[in-house]
Each structure stands twice: as structure tokens, then as C-alpha cells.
N, C-alpha and C. Protein backbone atom coordinates (compact mmCIF):
# COMPACT_ATOMS: atom_id res chain seq x y z
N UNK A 1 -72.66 -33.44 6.98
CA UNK A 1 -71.33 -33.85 7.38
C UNK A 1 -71.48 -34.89 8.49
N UNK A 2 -71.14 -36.15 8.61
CA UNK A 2 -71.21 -37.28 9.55
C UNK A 2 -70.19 -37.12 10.43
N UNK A 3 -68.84 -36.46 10.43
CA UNK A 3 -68.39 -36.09 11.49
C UNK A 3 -68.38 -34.57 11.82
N UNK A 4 -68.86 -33.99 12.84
CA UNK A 4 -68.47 -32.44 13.21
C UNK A 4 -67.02 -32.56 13.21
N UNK A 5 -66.40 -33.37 13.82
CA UNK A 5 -64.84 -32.36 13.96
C UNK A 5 -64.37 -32.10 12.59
N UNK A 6 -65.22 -32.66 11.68
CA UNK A 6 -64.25 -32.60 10.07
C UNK A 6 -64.51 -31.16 9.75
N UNK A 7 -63.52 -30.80 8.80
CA UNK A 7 -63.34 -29.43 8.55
C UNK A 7 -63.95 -29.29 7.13
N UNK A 8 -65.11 -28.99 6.86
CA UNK A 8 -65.35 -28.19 5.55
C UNK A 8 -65.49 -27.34 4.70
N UNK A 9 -64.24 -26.81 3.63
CA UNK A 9 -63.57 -25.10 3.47
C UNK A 9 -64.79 -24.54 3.37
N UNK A 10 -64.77 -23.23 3.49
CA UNK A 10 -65.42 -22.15 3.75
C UNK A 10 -65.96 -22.07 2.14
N UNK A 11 -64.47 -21.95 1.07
CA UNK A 11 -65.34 -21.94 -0.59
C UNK A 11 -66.40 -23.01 -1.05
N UNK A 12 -65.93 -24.43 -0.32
CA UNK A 12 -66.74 -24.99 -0.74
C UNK A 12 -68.33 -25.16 -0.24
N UNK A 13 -68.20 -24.56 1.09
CA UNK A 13 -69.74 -24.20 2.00
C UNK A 13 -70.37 -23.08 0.97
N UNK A 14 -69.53 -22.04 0.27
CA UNK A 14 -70.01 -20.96 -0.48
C UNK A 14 -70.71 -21.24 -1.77
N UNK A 15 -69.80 -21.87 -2.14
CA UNK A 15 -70.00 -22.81 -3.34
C UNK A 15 -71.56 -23.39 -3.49
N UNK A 16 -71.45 -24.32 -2.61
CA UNK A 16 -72.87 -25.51 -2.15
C UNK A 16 -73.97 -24.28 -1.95
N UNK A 17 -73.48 -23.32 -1.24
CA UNK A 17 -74.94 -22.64 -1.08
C UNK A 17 -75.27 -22.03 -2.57
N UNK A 18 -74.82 -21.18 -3.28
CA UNK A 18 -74.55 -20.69 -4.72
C UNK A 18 -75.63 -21.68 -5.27
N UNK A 19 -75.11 -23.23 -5.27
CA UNK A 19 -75.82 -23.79 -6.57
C UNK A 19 -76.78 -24.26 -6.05
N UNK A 20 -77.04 -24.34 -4.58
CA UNK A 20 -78.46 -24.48 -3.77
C UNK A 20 -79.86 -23.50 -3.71
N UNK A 21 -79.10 -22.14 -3.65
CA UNK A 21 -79.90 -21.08 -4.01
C UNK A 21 -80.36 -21.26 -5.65
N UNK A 22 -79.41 -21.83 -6.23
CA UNK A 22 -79.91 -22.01 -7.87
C UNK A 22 -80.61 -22.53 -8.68
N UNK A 23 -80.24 -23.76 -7.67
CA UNK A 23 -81.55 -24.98 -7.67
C UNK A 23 -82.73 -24.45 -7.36
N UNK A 24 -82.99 -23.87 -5.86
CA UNK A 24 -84.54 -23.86 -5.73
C UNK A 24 -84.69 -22.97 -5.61
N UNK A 25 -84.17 -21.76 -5.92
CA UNK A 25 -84.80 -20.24 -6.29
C UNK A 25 -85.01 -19.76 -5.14
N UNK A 26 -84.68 -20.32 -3.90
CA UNK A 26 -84.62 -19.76 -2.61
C UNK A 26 -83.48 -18.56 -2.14
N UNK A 27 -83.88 -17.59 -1.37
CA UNK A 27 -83.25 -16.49 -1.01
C UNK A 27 -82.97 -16.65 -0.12
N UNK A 28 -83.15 -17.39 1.32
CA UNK A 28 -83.26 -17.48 2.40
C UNK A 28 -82.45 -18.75 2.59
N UNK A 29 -81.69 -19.13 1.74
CA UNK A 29 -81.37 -20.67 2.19
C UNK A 29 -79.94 -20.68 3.57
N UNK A 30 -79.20 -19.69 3.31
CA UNK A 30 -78.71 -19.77 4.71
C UNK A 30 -79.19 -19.86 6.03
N UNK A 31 -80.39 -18.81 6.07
CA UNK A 31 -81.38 -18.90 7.31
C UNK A 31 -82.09 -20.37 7.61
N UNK A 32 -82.46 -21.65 6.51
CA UNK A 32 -82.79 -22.99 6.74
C UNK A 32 -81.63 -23.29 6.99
N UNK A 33 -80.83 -23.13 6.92
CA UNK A 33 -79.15 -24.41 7.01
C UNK A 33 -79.15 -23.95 8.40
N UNK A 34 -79.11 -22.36 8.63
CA UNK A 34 -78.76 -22.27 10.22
C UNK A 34 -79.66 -22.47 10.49
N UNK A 35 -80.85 -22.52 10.60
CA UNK A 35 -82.01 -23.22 11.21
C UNK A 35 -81.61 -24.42 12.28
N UNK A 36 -80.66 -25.04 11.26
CA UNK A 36 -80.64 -26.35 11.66
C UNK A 36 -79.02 -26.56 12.61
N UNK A 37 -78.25 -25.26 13.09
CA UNK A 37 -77.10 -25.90 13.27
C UNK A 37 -77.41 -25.99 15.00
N UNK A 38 -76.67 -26.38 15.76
CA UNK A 38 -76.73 -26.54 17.28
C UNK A 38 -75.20 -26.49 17.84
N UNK A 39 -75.65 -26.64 18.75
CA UNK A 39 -73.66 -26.79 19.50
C UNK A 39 -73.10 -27.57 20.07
N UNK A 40 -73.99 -28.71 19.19
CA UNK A 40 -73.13 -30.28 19.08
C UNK A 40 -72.53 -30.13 17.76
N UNK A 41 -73.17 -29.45 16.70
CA UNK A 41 -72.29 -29.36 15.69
C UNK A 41 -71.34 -29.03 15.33
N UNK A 42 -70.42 -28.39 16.54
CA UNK A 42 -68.86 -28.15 16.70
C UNK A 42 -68.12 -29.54 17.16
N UNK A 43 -69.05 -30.57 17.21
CA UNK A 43 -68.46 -31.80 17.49
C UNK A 43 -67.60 -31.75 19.07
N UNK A 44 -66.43 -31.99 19.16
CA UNK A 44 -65.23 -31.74 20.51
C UNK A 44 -65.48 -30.20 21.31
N UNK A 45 -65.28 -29.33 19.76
CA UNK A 45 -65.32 -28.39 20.73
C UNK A 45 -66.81 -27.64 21.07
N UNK A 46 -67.72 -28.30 20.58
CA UNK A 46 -68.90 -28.02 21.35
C UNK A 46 -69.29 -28.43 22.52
N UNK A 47 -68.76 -29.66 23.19
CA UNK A 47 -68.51 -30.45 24.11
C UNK A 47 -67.95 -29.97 25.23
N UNK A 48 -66.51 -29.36 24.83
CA UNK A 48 -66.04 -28.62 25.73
C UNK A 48 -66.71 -27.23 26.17
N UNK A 49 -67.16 -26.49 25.25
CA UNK A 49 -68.02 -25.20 25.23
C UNK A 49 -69.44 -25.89 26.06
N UNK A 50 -69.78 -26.49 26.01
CA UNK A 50 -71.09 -27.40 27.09
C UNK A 50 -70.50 -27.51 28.53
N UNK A 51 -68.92 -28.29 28.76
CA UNK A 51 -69.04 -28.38 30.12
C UNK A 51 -68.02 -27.45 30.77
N UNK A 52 -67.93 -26.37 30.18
CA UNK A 52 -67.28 -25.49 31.02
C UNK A 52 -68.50 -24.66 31.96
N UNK A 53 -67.40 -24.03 32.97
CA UNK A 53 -68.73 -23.73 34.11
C UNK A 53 -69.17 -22.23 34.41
N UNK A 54 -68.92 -21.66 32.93
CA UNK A 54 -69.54 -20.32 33.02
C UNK A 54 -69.66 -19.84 31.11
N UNK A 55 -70.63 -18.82 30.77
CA UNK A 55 -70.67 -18.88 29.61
C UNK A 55 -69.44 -17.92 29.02
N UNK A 56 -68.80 -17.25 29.85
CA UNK A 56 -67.68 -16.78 29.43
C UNK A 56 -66.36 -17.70 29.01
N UNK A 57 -66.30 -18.65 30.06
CA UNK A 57 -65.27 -19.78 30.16
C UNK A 57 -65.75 -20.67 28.39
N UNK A 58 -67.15 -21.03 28.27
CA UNK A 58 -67.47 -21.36 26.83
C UNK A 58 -66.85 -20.62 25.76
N UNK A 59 -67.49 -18.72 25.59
CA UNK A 59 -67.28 -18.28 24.06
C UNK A 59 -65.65 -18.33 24.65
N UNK A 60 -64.70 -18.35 25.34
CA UNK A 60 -63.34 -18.01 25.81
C UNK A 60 -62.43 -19.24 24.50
N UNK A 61 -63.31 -20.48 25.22
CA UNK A 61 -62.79 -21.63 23.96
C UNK A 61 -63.19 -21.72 22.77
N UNK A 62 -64.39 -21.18 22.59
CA UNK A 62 -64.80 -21.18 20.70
C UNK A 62 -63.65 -20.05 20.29
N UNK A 63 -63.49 -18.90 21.06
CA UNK A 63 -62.44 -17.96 20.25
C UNK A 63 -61.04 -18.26 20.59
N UNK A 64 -60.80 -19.29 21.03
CA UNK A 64 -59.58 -19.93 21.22
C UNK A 64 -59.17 -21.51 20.22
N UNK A 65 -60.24 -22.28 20.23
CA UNK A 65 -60.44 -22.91 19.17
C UNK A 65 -61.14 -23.31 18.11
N UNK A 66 -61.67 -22.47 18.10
CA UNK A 66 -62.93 -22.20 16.32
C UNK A 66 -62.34 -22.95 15.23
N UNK A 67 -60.63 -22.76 15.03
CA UNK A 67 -60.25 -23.11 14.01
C UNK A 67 -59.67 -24.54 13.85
N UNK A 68 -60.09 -25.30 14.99
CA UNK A 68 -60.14 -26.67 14.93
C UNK A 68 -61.37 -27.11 13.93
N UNK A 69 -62.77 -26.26 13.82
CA UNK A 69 -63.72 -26.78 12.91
C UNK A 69 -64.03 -25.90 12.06
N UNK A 70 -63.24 -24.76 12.30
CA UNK A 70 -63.36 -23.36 10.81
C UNK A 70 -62.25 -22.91 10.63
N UNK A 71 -61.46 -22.94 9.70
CA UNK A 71 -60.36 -22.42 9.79
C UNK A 71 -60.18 -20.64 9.01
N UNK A 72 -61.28 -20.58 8.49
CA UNK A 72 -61.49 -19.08 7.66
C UNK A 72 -62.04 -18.36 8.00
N UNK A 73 -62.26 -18.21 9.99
CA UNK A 73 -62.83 -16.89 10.55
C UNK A 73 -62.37 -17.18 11.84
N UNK A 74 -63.00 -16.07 12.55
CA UNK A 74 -62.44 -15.17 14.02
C UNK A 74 -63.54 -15.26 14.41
N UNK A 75 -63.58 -15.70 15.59
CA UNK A 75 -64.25 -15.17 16.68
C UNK A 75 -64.13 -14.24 17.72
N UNK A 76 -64.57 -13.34 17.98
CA UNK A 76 -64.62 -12.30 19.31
C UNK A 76 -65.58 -11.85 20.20
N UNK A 77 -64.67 -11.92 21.46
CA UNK A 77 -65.76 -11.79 22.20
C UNK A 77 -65.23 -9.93 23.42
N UNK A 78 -66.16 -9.17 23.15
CA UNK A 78 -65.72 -7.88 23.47
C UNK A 78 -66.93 -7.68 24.22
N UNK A 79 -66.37 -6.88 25.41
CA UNK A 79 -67.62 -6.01 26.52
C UNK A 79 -67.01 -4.93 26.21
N UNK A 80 -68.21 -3.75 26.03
CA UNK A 80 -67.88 -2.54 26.48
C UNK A 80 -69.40 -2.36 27.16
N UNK A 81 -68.72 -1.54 28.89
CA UNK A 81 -70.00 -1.24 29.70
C UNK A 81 -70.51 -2.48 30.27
N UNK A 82 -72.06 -2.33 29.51
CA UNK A 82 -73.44 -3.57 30.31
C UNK A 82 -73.43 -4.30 28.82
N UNK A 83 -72.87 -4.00 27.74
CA UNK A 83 -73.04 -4.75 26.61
C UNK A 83 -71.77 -6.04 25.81
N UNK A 84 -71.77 -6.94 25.68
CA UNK A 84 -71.09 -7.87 25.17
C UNK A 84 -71.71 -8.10 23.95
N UNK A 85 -70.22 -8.02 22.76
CA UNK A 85 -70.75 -8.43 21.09
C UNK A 85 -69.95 -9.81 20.96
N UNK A 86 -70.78 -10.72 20.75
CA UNK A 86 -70.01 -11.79 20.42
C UNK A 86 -69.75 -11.87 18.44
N UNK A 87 -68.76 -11.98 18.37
CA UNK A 87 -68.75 -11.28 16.96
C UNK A 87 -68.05 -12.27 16.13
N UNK A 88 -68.14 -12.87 14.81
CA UNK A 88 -67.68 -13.92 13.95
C UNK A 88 -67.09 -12.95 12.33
N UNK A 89 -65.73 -12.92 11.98
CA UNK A 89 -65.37 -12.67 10.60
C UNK A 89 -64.84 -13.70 9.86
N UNK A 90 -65.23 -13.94 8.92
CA UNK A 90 -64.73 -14.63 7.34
C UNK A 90 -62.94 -13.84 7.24
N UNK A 91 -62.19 -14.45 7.23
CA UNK A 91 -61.07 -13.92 6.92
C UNK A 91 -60.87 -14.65 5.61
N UNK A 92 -61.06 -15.54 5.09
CA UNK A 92 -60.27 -16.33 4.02
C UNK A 92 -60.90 -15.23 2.50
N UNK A 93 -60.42 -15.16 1.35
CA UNK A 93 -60.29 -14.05 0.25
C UNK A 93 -61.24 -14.92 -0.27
N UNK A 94 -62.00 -14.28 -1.05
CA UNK A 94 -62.68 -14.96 -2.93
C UNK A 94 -63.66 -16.16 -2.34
N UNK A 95 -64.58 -15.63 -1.37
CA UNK A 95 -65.34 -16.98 -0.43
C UNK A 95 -66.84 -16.28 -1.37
N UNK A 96 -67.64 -17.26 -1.96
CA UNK A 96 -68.81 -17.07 -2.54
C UNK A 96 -69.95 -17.18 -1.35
N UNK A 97 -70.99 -16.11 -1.89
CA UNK A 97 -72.28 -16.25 -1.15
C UNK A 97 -71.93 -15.69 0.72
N UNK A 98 -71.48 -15.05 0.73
CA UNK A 98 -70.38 -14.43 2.33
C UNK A 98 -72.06 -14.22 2.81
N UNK A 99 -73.02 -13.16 2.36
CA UNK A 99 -74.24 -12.89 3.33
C UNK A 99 -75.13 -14.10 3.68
N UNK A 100 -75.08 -15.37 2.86
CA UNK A 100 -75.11 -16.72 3.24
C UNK A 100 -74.84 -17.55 4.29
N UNK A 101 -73.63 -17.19 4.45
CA UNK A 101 -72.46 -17.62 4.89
C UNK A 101 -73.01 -17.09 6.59
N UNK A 102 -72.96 -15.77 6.62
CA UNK A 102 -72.92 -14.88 7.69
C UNK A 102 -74.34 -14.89 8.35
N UNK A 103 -75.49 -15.47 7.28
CA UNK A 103 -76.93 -16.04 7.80
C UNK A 103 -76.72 -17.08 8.94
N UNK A 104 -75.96 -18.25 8.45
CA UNK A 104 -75.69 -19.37 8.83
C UNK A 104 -75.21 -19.21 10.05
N UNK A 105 -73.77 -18.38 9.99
CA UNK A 105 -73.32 -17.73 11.56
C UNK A 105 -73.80 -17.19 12.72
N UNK A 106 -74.52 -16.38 12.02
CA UNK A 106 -75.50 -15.49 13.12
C UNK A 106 -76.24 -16.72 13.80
N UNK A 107 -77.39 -17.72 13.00
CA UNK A 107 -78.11 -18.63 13.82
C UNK A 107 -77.61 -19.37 14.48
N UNK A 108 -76.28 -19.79 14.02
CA UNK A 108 -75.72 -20.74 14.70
C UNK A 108 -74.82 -20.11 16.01
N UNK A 109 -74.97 -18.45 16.37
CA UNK A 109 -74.32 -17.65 17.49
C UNK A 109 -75.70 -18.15 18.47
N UNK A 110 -76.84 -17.83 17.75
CA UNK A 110 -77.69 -17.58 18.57
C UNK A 110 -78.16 -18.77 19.20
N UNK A 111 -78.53 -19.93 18.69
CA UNK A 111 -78.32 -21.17 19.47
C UNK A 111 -77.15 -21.75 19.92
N UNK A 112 -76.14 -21.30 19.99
CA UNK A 112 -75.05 -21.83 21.18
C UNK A 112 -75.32 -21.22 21.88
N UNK A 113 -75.55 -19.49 21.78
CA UNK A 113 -75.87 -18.71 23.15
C UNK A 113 -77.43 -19.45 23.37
N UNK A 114 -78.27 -20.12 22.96
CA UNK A 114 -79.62 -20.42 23.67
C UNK A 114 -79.13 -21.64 24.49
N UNK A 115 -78.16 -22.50 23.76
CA UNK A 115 -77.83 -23.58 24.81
C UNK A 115 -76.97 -23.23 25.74
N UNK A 116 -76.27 -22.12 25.97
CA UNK A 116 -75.59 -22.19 27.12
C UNK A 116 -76.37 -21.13 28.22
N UNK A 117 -77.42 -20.35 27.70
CA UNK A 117 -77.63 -19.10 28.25
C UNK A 117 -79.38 -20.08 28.78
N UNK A 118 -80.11 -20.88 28.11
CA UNK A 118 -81.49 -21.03 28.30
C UNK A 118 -81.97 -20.74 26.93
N UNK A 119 -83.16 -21.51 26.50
CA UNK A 119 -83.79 -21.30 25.07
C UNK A 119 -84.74 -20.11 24.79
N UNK A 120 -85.02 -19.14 26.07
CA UNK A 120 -85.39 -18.32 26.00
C UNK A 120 -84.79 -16.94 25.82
N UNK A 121 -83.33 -17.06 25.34
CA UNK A 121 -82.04 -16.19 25.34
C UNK A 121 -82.31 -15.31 24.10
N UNK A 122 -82.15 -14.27 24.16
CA UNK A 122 -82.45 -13.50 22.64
C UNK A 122 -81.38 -12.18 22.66
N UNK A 123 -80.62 -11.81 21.39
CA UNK A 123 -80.05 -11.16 21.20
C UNK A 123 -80.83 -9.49 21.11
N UNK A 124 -79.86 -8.58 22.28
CA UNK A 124 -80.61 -7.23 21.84
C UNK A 124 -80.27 -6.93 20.42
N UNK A 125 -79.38 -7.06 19.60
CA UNK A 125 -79.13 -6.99 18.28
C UNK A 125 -78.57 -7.59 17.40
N UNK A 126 -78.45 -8.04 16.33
CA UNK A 126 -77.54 -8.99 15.64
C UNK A 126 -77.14 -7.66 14.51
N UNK A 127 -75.82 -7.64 14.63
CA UNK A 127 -75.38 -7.04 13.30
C UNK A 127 -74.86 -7.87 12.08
N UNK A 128 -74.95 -7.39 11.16
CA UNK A 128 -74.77 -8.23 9.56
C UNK A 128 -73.43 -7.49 8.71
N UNK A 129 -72.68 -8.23 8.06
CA UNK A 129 -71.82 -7.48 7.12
C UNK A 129 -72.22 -7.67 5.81
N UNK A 130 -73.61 -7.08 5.77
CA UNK A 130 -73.56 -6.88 4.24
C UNK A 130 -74.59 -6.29 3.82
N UNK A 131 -75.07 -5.73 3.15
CA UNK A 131 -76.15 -4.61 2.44
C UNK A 131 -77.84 -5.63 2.85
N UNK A 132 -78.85 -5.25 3.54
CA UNK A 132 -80.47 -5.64 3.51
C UNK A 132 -80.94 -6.20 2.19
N UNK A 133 -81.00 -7.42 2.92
CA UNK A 133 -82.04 -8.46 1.25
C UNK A 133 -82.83 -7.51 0.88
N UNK A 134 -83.37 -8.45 -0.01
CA UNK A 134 -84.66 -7.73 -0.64
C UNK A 134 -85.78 -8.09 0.34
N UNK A 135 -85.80 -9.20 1.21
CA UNK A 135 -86.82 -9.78 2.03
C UNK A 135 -86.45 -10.17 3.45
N UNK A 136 -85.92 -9.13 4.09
CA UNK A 136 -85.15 -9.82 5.54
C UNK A 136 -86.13 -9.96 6.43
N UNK A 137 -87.63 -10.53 6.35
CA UNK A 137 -88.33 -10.66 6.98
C UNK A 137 -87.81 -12.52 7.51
N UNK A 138 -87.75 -13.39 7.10
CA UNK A 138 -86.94 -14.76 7.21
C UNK A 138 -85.79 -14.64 8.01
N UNK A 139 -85.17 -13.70 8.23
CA UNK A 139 -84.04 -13.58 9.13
C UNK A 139 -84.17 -13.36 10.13
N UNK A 140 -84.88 -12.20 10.00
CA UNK A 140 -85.06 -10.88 11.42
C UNK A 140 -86.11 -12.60 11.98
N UNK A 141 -87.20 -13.11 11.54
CA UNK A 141 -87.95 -14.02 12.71
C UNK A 141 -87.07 -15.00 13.14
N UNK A 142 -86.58 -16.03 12.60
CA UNK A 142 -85.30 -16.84 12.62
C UNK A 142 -84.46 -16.39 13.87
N UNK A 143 -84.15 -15.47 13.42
CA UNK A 143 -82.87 -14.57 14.93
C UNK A 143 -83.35 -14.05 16.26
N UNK A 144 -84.86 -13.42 15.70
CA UNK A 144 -85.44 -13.15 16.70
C UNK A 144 -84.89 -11.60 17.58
N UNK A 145 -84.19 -10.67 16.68
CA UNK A 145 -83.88 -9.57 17.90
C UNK A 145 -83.69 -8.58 16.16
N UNK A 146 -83.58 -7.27 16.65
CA UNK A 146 -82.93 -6.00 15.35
C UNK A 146 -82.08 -6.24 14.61
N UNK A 147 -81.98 -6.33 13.88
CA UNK A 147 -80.77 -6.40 12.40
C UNK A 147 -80.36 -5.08 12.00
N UNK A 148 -78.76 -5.12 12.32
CA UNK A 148 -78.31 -3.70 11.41
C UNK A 148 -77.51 -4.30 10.27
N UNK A 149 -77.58 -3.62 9.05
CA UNK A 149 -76.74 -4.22 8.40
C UNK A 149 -75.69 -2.97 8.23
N UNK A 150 -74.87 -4.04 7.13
CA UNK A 150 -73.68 -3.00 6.92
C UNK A 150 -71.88 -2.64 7.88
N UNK A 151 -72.68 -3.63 8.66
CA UNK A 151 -71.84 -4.20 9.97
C UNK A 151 -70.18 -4.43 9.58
N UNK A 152 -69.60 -4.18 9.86
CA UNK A 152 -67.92 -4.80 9.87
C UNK A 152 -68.14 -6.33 9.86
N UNK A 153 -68.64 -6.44 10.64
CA UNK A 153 -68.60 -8.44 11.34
C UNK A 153 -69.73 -8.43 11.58
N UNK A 154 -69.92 -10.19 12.18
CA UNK A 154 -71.13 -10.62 12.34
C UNK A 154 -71.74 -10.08 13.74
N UNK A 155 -72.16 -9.94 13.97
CA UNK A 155 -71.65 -9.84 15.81
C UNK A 155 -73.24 -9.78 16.52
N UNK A 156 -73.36 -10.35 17.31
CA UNK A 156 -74.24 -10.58 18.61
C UNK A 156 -74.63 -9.54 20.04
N UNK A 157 -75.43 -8.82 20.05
CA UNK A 157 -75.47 -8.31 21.44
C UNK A 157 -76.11 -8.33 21.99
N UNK A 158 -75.19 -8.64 23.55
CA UNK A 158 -76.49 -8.91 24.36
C UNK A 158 -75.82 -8.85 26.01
N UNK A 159 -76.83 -8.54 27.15
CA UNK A 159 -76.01 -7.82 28.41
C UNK A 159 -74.91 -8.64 28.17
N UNK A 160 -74.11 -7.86 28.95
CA UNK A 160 -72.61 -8.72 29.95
C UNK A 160 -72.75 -9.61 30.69
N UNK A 161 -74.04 -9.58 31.38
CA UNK A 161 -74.23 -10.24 32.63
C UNK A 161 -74.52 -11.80 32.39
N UNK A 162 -74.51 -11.90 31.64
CA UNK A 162 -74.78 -13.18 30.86
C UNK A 162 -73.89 -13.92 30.88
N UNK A 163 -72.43 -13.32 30.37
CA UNK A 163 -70.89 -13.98 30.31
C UNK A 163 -70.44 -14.85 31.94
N UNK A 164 -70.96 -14.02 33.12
CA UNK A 164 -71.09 -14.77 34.38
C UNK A 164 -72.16 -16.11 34.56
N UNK A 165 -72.90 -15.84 33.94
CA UNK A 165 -73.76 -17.38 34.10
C UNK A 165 -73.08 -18.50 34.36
N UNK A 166 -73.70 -19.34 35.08
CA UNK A 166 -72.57 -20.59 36.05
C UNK A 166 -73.69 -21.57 34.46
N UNK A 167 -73.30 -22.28 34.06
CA UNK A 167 -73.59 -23.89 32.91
C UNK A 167 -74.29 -24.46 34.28
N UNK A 168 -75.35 -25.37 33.94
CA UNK A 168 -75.53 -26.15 34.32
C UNK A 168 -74.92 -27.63 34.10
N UNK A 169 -74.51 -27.58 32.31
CA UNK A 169 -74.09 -28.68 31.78
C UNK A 169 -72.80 -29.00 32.13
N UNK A 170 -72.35 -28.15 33.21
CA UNK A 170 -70.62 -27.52 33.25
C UNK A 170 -70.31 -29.40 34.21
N UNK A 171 -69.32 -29.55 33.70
CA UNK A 171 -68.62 -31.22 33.96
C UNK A 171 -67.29 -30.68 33.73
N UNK A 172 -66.44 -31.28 34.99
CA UNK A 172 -65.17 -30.83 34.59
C UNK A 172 -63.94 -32.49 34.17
N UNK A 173 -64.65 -33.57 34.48
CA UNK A 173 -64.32 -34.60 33.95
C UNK A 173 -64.82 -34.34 32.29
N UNK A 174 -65.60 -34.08 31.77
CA UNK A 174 -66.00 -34.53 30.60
C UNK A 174 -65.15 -32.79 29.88
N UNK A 175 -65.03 -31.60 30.21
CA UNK A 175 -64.18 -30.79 29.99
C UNK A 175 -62.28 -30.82 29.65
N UNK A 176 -61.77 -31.54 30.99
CA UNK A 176 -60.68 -32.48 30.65
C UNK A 176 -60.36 -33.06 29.33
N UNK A 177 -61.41 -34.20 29.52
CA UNK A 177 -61.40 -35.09 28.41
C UNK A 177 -61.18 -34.28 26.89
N UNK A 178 -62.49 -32.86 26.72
CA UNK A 178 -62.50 -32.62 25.62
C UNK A 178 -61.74 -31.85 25.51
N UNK A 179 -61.00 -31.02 26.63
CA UNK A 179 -59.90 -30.48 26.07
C UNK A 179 -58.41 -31.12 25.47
N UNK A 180 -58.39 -32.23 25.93
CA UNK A 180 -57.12 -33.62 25.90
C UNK A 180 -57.70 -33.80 24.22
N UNK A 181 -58.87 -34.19 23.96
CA UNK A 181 -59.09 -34.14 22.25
C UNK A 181 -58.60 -33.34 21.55
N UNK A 182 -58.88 -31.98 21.75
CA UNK A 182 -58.99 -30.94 20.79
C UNK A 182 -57.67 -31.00 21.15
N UNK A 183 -56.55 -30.73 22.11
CA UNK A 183 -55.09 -30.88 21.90
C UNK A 183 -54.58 -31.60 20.83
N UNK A 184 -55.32 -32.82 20.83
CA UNK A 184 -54.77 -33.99 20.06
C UNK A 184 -54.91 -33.26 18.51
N UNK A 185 -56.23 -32.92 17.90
CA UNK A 185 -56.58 -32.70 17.08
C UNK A 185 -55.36 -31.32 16.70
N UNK A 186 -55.75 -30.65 17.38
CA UNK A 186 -54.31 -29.42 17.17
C UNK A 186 -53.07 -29.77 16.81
N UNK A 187 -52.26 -30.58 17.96
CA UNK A 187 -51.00 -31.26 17.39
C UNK A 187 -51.11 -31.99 15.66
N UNK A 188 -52.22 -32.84 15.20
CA UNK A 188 -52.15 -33.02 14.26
C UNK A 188 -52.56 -32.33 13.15
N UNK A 189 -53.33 -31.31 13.12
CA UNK A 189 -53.69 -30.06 11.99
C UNK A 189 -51.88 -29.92 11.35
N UNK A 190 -52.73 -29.43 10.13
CA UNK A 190 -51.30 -29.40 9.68
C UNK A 190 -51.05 -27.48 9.59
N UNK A 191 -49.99 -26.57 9.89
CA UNK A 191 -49.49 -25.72 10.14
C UNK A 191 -49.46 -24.72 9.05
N UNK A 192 -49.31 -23.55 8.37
CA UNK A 192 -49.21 -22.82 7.76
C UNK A 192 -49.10 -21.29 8.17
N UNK A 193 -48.19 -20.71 6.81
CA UNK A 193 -48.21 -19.27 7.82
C UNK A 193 -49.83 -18.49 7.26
């Protein structure tokens, strides 16, 4: 995709993976796609999630505006105790390849949390919504922390104490700015119930 802010449906991400897995007989192909995502690839609102000045103030705007660059899931972000799940659901119906889908998510939780947290950031657990491959050895290294599956949602855990972290990248001129975008972009999305 040459622009991040563009929106690309969720069926047709499902889709592409389907006949990608078909093509090359690969099982793992969500785990290469997220391989590759970062948190410039939210385009604006990765930007803004960069210069805010704590990592709470960050996931606060991905689960406030996610659906400027996804419009077919949720983000959440829940503490209970010393533990925080940062957690991602698929809401949209009849979406192909979802444990694909939810590969892709998870890596791409875990490197926004490496860029805002340090690259040495690792999840005490990643939960999965959907039944253990046949080979989740490609995942579990990829993610780097325990896999439960069977999960409700996608979800991330890892201390609380983390959500206080001050950004280094935190700019409140260049925050402004990207929040004045993503407004823009909002006013023009088009509306539905």
C-alpha cells in the first residue's frame, strides 16, 4: 500500500492472504506480512501515537482512532492490578483467513509496543482467537513471549508500568499537527450506522 492512511477492507486483506497461502503453500504467511509491519504503517496516526508523551497517551489514540486506518476492529486497552492487555477484535462478519489476520495483529501490537516501549520490549503473553496451528513454532519466535490460544481477542500482556513511560519521540508541535490531520481525515470519512 503506497499510502498508510488508505484504508484496505479487512475481506479483501483476507482474501489476498487465502490466495497467498495458495500460491506458496505457506502456513505462516501472516507471521511474514507482520514481520514486516511498524508504526509508521498507521501513516497519521502512527505519527501521532510517536509524539505523544507517554505510552498510555499513544495506545489512548490507536483505541480512539484505529478506525481512521481499520475500520473492522477494536482496540482495547484494560489494566487489571500490575497487568495491562492491550487487546485487538475483528468485528466486521464473513472476513476470510481471521487466524491470519490476527497473526498480522499480534506482530504488528508488538512492534508498536517495541517502538514506543524500547526494542527490547516483550510481551508476558500474547493471546490468540483461534484453535493452535499445526506448527506454531513461527509465531511463538516472531512474538517472542507464551501463546494461549482460544482467546476471545487478540490481546497483549504486559506490566502496567509500562503505560507510564514518558516517549522520548513525544513532540507536541508535531502531535498538534497530527492530530489537526486525523480530524481532517475524520470529518471526511464517510458515516454509517
Amino acid at each position: 500500500v503506497e499510502d498508510p492512511d488508505s484504508v484496505i477492507p479487512v475481506h479483501l486483506l483476507g482474501r489476498m492472504l487465502r490466495r497467498g497461502m495458495e500460491a506458496t503453500g505457506c502456513e505462516h504467511l501472516g507471521v511474514l506480512v507482520g514481520r514486516r509491519s511498524s508504526l509508521s504503517s498507521l501513516g497519521a496516526l502512527g505519527f501521532l501515537m510517536q509524539s505523544s508523551p507517554t505510552v498510555a497517551a499513544a495506545l489512548e489514540a490507536l483505541g480512539r482512532h484505529l478506525h481512521v486506518h481499520d475500520r473492522a476492529a477494536v482496540v482495547t486497552v484494560n489494566t487489571v492490578g500490575p497487568w495491562c492487555r492491550l487487546g485487538y477484535l475483528i468485528t466486521a462478519a464473513n472476513v476470510e483467513m481471521l487466524d491470519q489476520l490476527y497473526n498480522v495483529a499480534a506482530l504488528a501490537g508488538v512492534h508498536i509496543m517495541q517502538a514506543l516501549c524500547g526494542p527490547g520490549w516483550r510481551a508476558q503473553e500474547v493471546c490468540l482467537p483461534f484453535d493452535p496451528p499445526r506448527d506454531a513454532t513461527p509465531l511463538r519466535q516472531a512474538l517472542g513471549a507464551p501463546l494461549r490460544f482460544g482467546a476471545q481477542r487478540m490481546e497483549l500482556v504486559f506490566p502496567a508500568a509500562d503505560l507510564a513511560r514518558p516517549l522520548a519521540t513525544a513532540d507536541a508541535l508535531l502531535h498538534r499537527m497530527m492530530s489537526e490531520r486525523i480530524a481532517e481525515t475524520e470529518s471526511m470519512a464517510p458515516r454509517s450506522l
